[in-house]
C-alpha atoms as a PDB file:
ATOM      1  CA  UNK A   1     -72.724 -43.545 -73.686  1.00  0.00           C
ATOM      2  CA  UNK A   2     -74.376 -46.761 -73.021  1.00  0.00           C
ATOM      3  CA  UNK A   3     -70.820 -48.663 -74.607  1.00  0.00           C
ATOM      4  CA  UNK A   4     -68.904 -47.145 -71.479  1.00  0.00           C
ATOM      5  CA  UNK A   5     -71.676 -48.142 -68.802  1.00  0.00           C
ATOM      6  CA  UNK A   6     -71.413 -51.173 -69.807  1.00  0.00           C
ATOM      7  CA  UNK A   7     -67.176 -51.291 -70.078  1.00  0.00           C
ATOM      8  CA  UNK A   8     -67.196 -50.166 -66.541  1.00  0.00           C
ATOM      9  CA  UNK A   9     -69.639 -52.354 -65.140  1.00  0.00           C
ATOM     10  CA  UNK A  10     -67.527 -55.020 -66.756  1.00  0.00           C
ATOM     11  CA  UNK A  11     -64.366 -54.359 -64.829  1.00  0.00           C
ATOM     12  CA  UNK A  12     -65.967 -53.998 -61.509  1.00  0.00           C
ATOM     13  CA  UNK A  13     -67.370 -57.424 -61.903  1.00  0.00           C
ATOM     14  CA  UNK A  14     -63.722 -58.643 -63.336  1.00  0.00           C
ATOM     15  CA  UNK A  15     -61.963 -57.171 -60.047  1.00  0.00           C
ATOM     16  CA  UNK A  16     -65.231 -58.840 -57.623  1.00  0.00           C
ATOM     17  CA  UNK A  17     -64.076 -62.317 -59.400  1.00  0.00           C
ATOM     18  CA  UNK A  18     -60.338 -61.708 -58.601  1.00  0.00           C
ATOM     19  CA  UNK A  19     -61.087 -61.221 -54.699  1.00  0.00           C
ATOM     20  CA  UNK A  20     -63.502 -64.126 -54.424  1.00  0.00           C
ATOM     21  CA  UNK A  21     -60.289 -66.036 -56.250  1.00  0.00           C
ATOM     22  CA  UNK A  22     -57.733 -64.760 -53.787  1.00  0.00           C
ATOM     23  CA  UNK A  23     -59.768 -65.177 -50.596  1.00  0.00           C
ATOM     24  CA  UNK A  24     -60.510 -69.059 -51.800  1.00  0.00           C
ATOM     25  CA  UNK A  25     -56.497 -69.368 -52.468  1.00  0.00           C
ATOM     26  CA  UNK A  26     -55.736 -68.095 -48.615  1.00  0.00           C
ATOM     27  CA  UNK A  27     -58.408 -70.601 -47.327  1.00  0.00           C
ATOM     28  CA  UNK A  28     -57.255 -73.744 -48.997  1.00  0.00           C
ATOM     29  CA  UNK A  29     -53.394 -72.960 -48.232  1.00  0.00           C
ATOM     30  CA  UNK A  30     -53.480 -71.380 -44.339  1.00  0.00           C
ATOM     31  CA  UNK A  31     -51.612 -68.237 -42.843  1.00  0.00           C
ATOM     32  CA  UNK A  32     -48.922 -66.418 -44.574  1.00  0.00           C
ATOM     33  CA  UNK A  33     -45.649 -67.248 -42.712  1.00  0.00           C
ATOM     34  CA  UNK A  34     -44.253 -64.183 -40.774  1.00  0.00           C
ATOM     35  CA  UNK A  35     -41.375 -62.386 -42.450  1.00  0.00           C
ATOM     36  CA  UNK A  36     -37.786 -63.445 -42.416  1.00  0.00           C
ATOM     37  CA  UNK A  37     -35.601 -61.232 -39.641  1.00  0.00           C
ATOM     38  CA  UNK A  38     -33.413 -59.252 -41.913  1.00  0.00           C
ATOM     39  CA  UNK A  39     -29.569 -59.830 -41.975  1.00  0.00           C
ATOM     40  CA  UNK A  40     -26.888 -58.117 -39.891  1.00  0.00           C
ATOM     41  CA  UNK A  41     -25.057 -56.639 -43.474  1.00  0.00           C
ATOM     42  CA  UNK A  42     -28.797 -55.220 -44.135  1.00  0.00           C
ATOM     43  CA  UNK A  43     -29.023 -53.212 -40.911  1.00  0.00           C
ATOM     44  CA  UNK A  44     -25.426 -52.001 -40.750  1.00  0.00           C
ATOM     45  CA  UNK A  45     -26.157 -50.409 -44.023  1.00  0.00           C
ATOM     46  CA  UNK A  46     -29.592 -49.167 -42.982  1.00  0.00           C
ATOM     47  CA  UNK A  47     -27.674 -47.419 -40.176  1.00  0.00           C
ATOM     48  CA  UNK A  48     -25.245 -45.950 -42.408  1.00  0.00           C
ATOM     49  CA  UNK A  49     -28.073 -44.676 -44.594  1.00  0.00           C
ATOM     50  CA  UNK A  50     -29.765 -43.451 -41.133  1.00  0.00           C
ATOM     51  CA  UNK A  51     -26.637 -41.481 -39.842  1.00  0.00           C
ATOM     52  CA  UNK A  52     -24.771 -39.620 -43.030  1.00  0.00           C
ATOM     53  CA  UNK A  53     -23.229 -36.826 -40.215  1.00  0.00           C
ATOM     54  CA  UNK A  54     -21.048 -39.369 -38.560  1.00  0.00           C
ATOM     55  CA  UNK A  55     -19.487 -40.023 -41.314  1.00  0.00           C
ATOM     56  CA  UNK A  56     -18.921 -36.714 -42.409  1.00  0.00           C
ATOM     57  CA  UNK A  57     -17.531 -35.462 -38.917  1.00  0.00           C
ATOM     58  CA  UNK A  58     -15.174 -38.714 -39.458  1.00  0.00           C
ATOM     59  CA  UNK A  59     -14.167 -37.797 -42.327  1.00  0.00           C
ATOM     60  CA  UNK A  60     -13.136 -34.157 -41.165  1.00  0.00           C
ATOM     61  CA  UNK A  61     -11.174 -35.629 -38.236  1.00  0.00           C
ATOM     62  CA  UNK A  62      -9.135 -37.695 -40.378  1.00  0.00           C
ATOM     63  CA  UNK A  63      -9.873 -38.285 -44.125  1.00  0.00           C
ATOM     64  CA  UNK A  64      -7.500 -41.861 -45.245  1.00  0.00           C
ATOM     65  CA  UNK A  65      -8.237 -40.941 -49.247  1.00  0.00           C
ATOM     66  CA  UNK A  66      -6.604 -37.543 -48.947  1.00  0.00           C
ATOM     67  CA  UNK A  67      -4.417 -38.203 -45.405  1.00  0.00           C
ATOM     68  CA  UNK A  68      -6.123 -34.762 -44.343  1.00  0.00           C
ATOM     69  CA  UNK A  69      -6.022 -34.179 -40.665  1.00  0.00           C
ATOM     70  CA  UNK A  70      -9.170 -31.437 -39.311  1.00  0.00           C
ATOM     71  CA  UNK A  71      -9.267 -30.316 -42.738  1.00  0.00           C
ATOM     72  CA  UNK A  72      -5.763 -29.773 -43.754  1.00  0.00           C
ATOM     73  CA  UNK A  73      -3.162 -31.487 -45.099  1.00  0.00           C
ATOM     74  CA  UNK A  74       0.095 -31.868 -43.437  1.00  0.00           C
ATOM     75  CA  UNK A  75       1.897 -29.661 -45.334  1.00  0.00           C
ATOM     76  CA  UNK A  76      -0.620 -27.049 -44.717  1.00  0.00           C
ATOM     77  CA  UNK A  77      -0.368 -27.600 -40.537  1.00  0.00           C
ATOM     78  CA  UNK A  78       3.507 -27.007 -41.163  1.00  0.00           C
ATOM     79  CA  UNK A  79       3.024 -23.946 -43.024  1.00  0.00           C
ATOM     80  CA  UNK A  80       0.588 -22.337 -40.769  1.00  0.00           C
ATOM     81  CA  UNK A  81       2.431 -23.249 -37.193  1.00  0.00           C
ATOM     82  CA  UNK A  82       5.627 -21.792 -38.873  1.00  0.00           C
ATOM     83  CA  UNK A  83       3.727 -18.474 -39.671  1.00  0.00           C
ATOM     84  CA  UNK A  84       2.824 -18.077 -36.021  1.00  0.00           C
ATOM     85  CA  UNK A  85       5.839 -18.992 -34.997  1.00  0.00           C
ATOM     86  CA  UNK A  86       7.615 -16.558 -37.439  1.00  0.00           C
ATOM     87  CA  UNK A  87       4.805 -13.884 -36.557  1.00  0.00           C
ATOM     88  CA  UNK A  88       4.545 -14.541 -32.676  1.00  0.00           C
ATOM     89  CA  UNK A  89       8.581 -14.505 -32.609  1.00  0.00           C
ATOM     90  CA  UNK A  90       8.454 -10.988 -33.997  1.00  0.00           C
ATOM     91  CA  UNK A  91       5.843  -9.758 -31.814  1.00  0.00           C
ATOM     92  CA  UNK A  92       8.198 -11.316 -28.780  1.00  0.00           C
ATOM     93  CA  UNK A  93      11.112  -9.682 -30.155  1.00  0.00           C
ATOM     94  CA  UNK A  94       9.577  -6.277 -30.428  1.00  0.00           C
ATOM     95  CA  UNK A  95       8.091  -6.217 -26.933  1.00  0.00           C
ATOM     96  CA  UNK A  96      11.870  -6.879 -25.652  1.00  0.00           C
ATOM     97  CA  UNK A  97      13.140  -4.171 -27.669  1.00  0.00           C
ATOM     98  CA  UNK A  98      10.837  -1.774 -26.077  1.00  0.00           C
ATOM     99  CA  UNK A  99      11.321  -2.653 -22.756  1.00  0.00           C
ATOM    100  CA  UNK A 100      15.161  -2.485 -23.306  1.00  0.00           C
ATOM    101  CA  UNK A 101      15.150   0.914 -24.556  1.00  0.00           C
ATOM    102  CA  UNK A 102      12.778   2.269 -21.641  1.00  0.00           C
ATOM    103  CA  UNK A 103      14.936   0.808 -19.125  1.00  0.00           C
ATOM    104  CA  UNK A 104      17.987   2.495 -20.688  1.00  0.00           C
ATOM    105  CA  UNK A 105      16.116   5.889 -19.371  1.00  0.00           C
ATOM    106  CA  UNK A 106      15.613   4.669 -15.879  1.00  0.00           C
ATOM    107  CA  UNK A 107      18.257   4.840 -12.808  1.00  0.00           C
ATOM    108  CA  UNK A 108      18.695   2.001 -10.737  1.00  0.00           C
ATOM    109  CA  UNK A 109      19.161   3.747  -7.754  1.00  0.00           C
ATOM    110  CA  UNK A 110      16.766   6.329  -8.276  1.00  0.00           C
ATOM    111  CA  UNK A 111      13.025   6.387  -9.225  1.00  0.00           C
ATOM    112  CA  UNK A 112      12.241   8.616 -12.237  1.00  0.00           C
ATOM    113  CA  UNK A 113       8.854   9.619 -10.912  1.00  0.00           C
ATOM    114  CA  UNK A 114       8.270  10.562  -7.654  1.00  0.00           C
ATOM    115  CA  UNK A 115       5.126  11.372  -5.795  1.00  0.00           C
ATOM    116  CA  UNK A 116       5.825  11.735  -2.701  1.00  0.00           C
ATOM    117  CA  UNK A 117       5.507  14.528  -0.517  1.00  0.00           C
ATOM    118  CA  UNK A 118       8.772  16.768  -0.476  1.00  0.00           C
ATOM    119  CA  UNK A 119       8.747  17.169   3.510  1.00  0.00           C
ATOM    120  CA  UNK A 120       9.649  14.588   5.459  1.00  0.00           C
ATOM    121  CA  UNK A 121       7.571  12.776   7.965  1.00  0.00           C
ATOM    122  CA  UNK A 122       8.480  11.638  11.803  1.00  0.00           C
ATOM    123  CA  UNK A 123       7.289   8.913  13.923  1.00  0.00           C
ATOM    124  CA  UNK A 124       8.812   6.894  16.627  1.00  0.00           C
ATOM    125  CA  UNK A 125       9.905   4.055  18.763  1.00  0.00           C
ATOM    126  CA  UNK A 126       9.218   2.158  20.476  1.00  0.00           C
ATOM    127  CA  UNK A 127       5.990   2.069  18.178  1.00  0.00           C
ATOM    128  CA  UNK A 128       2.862   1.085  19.654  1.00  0.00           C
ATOM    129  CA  UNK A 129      -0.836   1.054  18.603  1.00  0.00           C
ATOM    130  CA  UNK A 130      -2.274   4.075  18.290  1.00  0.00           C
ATOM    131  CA  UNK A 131       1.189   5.694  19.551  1.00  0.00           C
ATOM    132  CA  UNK A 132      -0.008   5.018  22.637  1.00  0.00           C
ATOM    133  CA  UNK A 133       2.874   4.070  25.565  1.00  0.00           C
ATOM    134  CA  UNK A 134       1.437   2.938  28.669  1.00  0.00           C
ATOM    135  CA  UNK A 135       3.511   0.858  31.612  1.00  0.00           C
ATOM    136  CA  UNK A 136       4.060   1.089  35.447  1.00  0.00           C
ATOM    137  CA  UNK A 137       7.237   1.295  36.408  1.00  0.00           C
ATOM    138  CA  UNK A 138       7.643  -1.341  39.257  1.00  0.00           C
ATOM    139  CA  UNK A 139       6.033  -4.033  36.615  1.00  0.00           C
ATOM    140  CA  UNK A 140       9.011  -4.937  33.922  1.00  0.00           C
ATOM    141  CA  UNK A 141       6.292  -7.025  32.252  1.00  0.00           C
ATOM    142  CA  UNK A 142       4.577  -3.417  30.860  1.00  0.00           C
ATOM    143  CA  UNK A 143       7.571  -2.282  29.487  1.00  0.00           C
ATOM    144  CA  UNK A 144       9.634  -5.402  28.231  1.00  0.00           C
ATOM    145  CA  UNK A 145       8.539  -5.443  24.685  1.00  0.00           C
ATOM    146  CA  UNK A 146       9.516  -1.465  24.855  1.00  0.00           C
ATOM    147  CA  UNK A 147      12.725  -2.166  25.855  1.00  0.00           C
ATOM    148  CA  UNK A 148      13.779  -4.692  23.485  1.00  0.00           C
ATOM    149  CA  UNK A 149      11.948  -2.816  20.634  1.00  0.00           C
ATOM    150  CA  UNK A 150      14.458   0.080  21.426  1.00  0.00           C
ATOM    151  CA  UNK A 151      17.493  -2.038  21.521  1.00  0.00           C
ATOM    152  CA  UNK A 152      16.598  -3.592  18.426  1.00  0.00           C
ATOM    153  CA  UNK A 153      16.162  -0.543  16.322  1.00  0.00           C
ATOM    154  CA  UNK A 154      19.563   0.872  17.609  1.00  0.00           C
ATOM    155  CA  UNK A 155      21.520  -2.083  16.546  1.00  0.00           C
ATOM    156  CA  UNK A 156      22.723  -0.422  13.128  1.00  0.00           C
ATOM    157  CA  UNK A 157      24.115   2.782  15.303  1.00  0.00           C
ATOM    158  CA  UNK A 158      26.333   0.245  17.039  1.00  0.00           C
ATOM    159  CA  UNK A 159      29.769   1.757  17.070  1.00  0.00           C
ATOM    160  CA  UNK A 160      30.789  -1.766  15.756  1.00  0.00           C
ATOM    161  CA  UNK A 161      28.624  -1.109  12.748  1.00  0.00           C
ATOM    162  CA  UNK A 162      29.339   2.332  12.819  1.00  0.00           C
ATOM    163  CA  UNK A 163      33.186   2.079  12.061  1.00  0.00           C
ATOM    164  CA  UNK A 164      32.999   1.905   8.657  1.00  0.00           C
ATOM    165  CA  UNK A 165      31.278   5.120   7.969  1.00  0.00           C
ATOM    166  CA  UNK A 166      32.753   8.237   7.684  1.00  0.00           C
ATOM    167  CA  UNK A 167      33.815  10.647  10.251  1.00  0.00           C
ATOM    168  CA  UNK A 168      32.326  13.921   8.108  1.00  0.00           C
ATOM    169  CA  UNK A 169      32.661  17.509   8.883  1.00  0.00           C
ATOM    170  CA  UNK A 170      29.405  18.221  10.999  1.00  0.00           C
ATOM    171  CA  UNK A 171      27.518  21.600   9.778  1.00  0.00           C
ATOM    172  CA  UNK A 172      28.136  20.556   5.858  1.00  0.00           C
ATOM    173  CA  UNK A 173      26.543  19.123   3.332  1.00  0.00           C
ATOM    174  CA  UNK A 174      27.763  15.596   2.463  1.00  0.00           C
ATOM    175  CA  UNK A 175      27.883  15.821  -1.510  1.00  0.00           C
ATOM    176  CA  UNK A 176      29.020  12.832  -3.855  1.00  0.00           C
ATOM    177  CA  UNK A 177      29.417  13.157  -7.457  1.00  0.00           C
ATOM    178  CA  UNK A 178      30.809   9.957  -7.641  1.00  0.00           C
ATOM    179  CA  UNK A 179      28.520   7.334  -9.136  1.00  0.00           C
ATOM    180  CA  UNK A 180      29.909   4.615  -7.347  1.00  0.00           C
ATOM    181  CA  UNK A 181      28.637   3.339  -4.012  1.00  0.00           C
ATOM    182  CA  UNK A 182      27.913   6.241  -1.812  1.00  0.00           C
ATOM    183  CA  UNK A 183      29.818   6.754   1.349  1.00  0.00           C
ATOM    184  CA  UNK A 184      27.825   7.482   4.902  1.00  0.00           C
ATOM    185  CA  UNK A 185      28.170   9.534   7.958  1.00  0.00           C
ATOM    186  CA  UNK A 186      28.587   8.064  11.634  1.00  0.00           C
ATOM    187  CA  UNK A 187      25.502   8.421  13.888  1.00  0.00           C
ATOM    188  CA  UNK A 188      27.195   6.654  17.187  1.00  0.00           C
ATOM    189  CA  UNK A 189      24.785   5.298  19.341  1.00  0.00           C
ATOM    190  CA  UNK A 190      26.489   6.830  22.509  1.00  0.00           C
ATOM    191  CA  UNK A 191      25.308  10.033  21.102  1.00  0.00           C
ATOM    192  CA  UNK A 192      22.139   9.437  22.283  1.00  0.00           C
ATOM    193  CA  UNK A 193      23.567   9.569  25.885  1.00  0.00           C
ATOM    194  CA  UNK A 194      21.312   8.183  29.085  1.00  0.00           C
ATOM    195  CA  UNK A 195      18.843   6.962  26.003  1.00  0.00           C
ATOM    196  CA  UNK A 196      21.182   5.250  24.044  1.00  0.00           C
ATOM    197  CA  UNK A 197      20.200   1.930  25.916  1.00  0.00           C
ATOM    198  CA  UNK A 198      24.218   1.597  27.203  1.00  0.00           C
ATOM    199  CA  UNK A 199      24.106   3.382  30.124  1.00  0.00           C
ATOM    200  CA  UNK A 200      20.664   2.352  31.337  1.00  0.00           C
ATOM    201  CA  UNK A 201      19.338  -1.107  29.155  1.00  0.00           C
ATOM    202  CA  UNK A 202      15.992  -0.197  30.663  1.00  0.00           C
ATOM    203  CA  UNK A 203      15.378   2.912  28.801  1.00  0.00           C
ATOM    204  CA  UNK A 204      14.896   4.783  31.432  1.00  0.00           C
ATOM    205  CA  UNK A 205      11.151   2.544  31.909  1.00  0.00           C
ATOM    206  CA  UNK A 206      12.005   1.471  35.115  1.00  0.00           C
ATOM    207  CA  UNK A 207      12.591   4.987  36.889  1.00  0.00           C
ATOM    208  CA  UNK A 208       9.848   6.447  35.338  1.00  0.00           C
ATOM    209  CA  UNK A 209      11.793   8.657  33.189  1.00  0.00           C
ATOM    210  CA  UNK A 210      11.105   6.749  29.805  1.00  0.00           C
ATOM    211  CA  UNK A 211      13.487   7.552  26.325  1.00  0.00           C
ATOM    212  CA  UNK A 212      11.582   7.767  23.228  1.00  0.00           C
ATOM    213  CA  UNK A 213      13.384   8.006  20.190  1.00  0.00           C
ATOM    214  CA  UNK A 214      12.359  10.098  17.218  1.00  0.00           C
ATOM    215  CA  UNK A 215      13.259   9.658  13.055  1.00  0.00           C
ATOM    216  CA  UNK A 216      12.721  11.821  10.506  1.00  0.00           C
ATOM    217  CA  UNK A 217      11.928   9.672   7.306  1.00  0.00           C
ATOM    218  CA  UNK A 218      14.129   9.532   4.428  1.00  0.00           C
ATOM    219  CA  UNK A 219      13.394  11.594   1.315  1.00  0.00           C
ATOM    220  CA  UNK A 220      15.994  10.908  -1.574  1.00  0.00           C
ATOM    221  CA  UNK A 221      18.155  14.454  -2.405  1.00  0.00           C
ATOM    222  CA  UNK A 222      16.575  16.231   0.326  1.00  0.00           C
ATOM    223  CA  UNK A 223      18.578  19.478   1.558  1.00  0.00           C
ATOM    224  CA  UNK A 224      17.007  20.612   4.699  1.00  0.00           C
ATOM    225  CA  UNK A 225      18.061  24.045   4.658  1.00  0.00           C
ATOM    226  CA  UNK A 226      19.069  26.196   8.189  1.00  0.00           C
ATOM    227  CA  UNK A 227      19.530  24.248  11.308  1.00  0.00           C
ATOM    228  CA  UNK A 228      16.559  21.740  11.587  1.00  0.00           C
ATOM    229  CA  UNK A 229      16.057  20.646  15.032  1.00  0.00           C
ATOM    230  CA  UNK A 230      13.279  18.725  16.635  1.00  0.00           C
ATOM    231  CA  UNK A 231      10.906  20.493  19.355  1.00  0.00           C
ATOM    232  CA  UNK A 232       8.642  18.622  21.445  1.00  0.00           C
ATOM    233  CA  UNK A 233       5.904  20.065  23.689  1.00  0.00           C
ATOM    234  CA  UNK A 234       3.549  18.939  26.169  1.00  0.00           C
ATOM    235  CA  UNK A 235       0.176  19.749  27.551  1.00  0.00           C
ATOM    236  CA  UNK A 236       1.382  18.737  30.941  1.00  0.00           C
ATOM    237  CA  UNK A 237       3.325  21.298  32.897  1.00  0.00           C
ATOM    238  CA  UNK A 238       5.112  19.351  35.267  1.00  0.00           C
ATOM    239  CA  UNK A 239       7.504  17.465  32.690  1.00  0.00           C
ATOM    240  CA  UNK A 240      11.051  18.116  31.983  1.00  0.00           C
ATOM    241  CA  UNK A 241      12.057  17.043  28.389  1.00  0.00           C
ATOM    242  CA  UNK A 242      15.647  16.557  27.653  1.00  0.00           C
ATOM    243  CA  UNK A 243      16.923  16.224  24.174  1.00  0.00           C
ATOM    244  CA  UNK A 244      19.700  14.044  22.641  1.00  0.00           C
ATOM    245  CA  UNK A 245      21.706  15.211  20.957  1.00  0.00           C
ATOM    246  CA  UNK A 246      21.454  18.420  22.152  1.00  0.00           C
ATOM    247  CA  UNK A 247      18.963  20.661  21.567  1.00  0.00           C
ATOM    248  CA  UNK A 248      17.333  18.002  19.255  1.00  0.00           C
ATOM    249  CA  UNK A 249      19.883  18.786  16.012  1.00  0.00           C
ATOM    250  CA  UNK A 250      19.526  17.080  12.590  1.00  0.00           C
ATOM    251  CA  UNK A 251      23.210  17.661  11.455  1.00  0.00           C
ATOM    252  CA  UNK A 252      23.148  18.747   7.876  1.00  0.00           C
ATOM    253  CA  UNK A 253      26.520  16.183   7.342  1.00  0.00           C
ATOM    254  CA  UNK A 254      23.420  13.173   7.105  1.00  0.00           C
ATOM    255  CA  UNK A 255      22.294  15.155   3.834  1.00  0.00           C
ATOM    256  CA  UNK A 256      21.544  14.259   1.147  1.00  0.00           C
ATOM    257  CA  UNK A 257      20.439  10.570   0.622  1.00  0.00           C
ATOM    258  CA  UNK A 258      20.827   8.843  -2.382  1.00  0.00           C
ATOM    259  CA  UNK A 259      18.916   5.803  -2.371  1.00  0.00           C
ATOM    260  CA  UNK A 260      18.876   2.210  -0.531  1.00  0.00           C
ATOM    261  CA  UNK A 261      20.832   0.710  -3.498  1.00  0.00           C
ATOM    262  CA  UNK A 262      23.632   3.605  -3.508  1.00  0.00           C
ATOM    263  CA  UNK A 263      23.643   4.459   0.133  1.00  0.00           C
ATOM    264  CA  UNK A 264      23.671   1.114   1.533  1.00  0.00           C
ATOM    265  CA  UNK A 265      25.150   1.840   4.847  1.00  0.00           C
ATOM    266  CA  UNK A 266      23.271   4.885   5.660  1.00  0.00           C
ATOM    267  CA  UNK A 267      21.166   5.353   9.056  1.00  0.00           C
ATOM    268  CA  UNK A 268      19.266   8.755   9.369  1.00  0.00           C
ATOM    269  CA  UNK A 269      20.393  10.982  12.494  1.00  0.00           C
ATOM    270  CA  UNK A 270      18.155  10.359  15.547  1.00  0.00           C
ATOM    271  CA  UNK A 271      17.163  12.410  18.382  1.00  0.00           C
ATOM    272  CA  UNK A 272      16.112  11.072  22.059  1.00  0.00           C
ATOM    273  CA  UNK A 273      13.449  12.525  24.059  1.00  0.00           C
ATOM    274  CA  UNK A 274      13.962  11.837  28.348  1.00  0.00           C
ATOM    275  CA  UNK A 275      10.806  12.333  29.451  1.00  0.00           C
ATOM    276  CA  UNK A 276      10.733  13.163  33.364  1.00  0.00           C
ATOM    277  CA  UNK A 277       7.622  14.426  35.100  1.00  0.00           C
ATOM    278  CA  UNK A 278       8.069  15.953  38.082  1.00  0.00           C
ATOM    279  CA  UNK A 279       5.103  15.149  39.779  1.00  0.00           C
ATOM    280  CA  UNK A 280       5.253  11.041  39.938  1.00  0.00           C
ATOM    281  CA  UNK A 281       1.378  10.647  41.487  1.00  0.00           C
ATOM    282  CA  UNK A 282      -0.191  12.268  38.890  1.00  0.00           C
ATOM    283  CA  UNK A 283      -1.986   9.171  36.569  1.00  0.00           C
ATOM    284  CA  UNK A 284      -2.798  12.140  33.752  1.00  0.00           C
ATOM    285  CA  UNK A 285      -1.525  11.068  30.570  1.00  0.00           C
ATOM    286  CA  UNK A 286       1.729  12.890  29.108  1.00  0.00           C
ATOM    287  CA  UNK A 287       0.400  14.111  25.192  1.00  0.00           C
ATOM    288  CA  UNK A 288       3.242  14.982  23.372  1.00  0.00           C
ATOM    289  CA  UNK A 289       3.306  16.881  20.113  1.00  0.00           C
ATOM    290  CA  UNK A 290       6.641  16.980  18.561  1.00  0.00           C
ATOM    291  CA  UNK A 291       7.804  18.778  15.407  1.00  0.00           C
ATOM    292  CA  UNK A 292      10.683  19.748  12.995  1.00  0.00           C
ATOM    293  CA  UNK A 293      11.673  23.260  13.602  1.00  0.00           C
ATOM    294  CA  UNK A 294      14.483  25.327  12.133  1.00  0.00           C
ATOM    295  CA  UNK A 295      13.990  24.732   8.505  1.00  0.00           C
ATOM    296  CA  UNK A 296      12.194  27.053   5.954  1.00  0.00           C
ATOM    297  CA  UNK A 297      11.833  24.112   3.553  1.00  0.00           C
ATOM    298  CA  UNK A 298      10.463  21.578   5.884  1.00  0.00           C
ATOM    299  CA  UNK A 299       6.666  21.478   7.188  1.00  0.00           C
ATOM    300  CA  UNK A 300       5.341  21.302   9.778  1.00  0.00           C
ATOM    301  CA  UNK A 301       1.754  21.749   9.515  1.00  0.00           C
ATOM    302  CA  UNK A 302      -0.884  20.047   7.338  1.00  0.00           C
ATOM    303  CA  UNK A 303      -4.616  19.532   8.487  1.00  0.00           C
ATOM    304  CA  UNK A 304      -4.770  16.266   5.797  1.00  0.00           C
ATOM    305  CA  UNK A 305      -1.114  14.737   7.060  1.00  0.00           C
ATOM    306  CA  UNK A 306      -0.696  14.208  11.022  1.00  0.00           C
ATOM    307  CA  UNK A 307       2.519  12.595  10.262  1.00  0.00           C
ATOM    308  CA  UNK A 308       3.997  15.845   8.606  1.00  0.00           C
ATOM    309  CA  UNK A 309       6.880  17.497   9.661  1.00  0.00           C
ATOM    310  CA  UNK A 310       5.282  16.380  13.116  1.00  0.00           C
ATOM    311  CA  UNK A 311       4.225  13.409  15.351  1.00  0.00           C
ATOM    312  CA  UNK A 312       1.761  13.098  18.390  1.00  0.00           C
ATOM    313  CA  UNK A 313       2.192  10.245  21.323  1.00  0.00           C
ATOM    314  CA  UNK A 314       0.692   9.687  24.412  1.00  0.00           C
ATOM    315  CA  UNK A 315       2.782   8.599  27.365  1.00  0.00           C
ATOM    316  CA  UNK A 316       0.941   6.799  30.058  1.00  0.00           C
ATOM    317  CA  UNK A 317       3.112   6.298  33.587  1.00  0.00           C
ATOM    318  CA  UNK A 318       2.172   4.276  35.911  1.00  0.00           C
ATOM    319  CA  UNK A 319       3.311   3.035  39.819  1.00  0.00           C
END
C-alpha cells in the first residue's frame, strides 16, 4: 500500500515539472502565431460535407453516371408517355363512341324530352312592362315605340313573304308525313283588316281606338281540337271590342307545328283586338282579360300560370 502512495505521488510531481518546463519554453520564445486562414479547396469541401441533400436532389434531377432524368431513364419516359397515350386514346375513343350512338336516338328537329306544358300560352304586342299600354292620343311621342313595335312584328305576314307558303284548305288539319322540309300555311297580313298596320300605320293610337295583337305560343304536334277562338273581356262597360279575323278564329289549317328546323317558314295565326271605348273622357283604365275558348284540349285556367290559355293587359287612354 505504501509502494502505490508513493508511485502516485511520483507522477504528480513528474507532470508539476512538465508545466513549469512548458510555461519557461512560452516565455523565452513569445506568442504563438495565429493560425493560417484555411484554403479555398478546404472550404468547398467542408461545404460539400455540410450540405449532402443538394447533392442528392441534383442527382435526382439529372444523374450524368446513369443519364437518368427525375429518376428514370429515357427509355422508361418513352414507355410510360406511350402508355398514356395508348390508354388516354382509348378512353377518347370510347367517349366518342357513346356520344355517337346516343345521338343516333335523337331527332334533329324534334326534342326527345319535353317538359313543357301541353296548353299553349298567349301574350301580346306591342309588349310593354308589366303589360301595361298607356298613351294620349294627340301626343305621337306616347305611342311611337307602339307603333313601330307592331309594324315590326308583322313583317313576316307580309304578303311578299307570305307568297311562298301554301294556300291550304282552311277548317283542316295540315298533316305532313314527309320528312323533308315542312311546308306552311299563309297568314296574310291584310287579314288583320283596320289592325293590320296598312290601312291605318298608326294602329289605330292616334284615334283612340288602339289594335293590340294577340299570339298563341307554339307547342310542337299540337292539335287543338273544335274551333279555338280567342275571347276577350273587359271590366269596363263602355268598350266595343272588334276581332280580326272574325270572331277571333285560330284556323285549324296552322296545325300542327313541327319544329323551327323543319317548319322554317311557319308564322302562327294571329288575331287583332280594336279596342274602342265609347265614352272618350273617362281616364279609367281599360283591364282586359283575354282567353282561348272553343277547345276541350286547351286551358284556360290555372291559379300557378297567368299566362295559360289566357293573358291580362291594361290599356291606359289618354287626351
Amino acid at each position: 500500500m505504501e509502494d502505490i502512495t508513493d508511485l502516485t505521488g511520483a507522477v504528480l510531481q513528474a507532470q508539476s515539472r512538465d508545466r513549469d518546463a512548458d510555461a519557461e519554453a512560452r516565455a523565452a520564445t513569445g506568442p504563438r502565431p495565429p493560425p493560417a486562414p484555411a484554403s479555398p479547396t478546404t472550404t468547398m469541401a467542408k461545404e460539400d460535407n455540410k450540405t449532402p441533400a443538394q447533392s442528392d436532389w441534383k442527382q435526382f434531377i439529372y444523374n450524368p453516371r446513369s443519364g437518368e432524368f427525375l429518376g428514370r431513364t429515357a427509355s422508361s419516359w418513352a414507355l410510360i408517355l406511350l402508355f398514356y397515350l395508348v390508354f388516354y386514346g382509348f378512353l377518347a375513343g370510347l367517349f366518342t363512341l357513346t356520344m355517337w350512338v346516343m345521338l343516333q336516338t335523337l331527332d334533329d328537329s324534334v326534342p326527345k324530352y319535353r317538359d313543357r306544358v301541353s296548353s299553349p300560352g298567349l301574350m301580346i304586342s306591342p309588349k310593354s312592362a308589366g303589360l301595361e299600354i298607356p298613351f294620349k292620343q294627340s301626343d305621337a311621342r306616347t305611342y311611337d315605340l307602339y307603333v313601330k313595335a307592331l309594324h315590326t312584328f308583322l313583317v313576316p305576314y307580309n304578303d311578299s313573304k307570305q307568297l311562298k307558303n301554301e294556300a291550304c284548305a282552311p277548317g283542316l288539319y295540315f298533316m305532313q308525313d314527309q320528312p323533308v322540309e315542312k311546308k306552311s300555311c299563309r297568314f296574310n297580313r291584310t287579314s288583320l283588316g283596320p289592325c293590320s298596320g296598312i290601312e291605318d300605320p298608326m294602329f289605330g293610337y292616334s284615334t283612340g281606338s288602339p289594335c293590340v295583337i294577340i299570339k298563341m305560343n307554339r307547342i310542337i304536334g299540337l292539335l287543338p281540337q273544335g274551333n279555338p277562338k280567342i275571347n276577350c273581356t273587359s271590366k269596363r262597360d263602355d268598350v266595343a271590342l272588334q276581332y280580326y279575323p272574325e270572331n277571333g278564329k285560330l284556323d285549324l289549317m296552322y296545325y300542327p307545328y313541327y319544329g323551327k328546323k323543319t317548319h322554317v317558314n311557319y308564322v302562327q295565326p294571329l288575331v287583332a283586338v280594336k279596342i274602342t271605348p265609347s265614352n272618350t273622357n273617362s281616364t279609367e283604365p281599360i283591364v282586359l282579360e283575354c282567353k282561348i275558348h272553343g277547345s276541350p284540349n286547351l286551358r284556360n285556367e290555372d291559379e300557378r300560370d297567368k299566362f295559360l290559355g289566357r293573358v291580362t293587359f291594361r290599356v291606359q287612354i289618354g287626351e
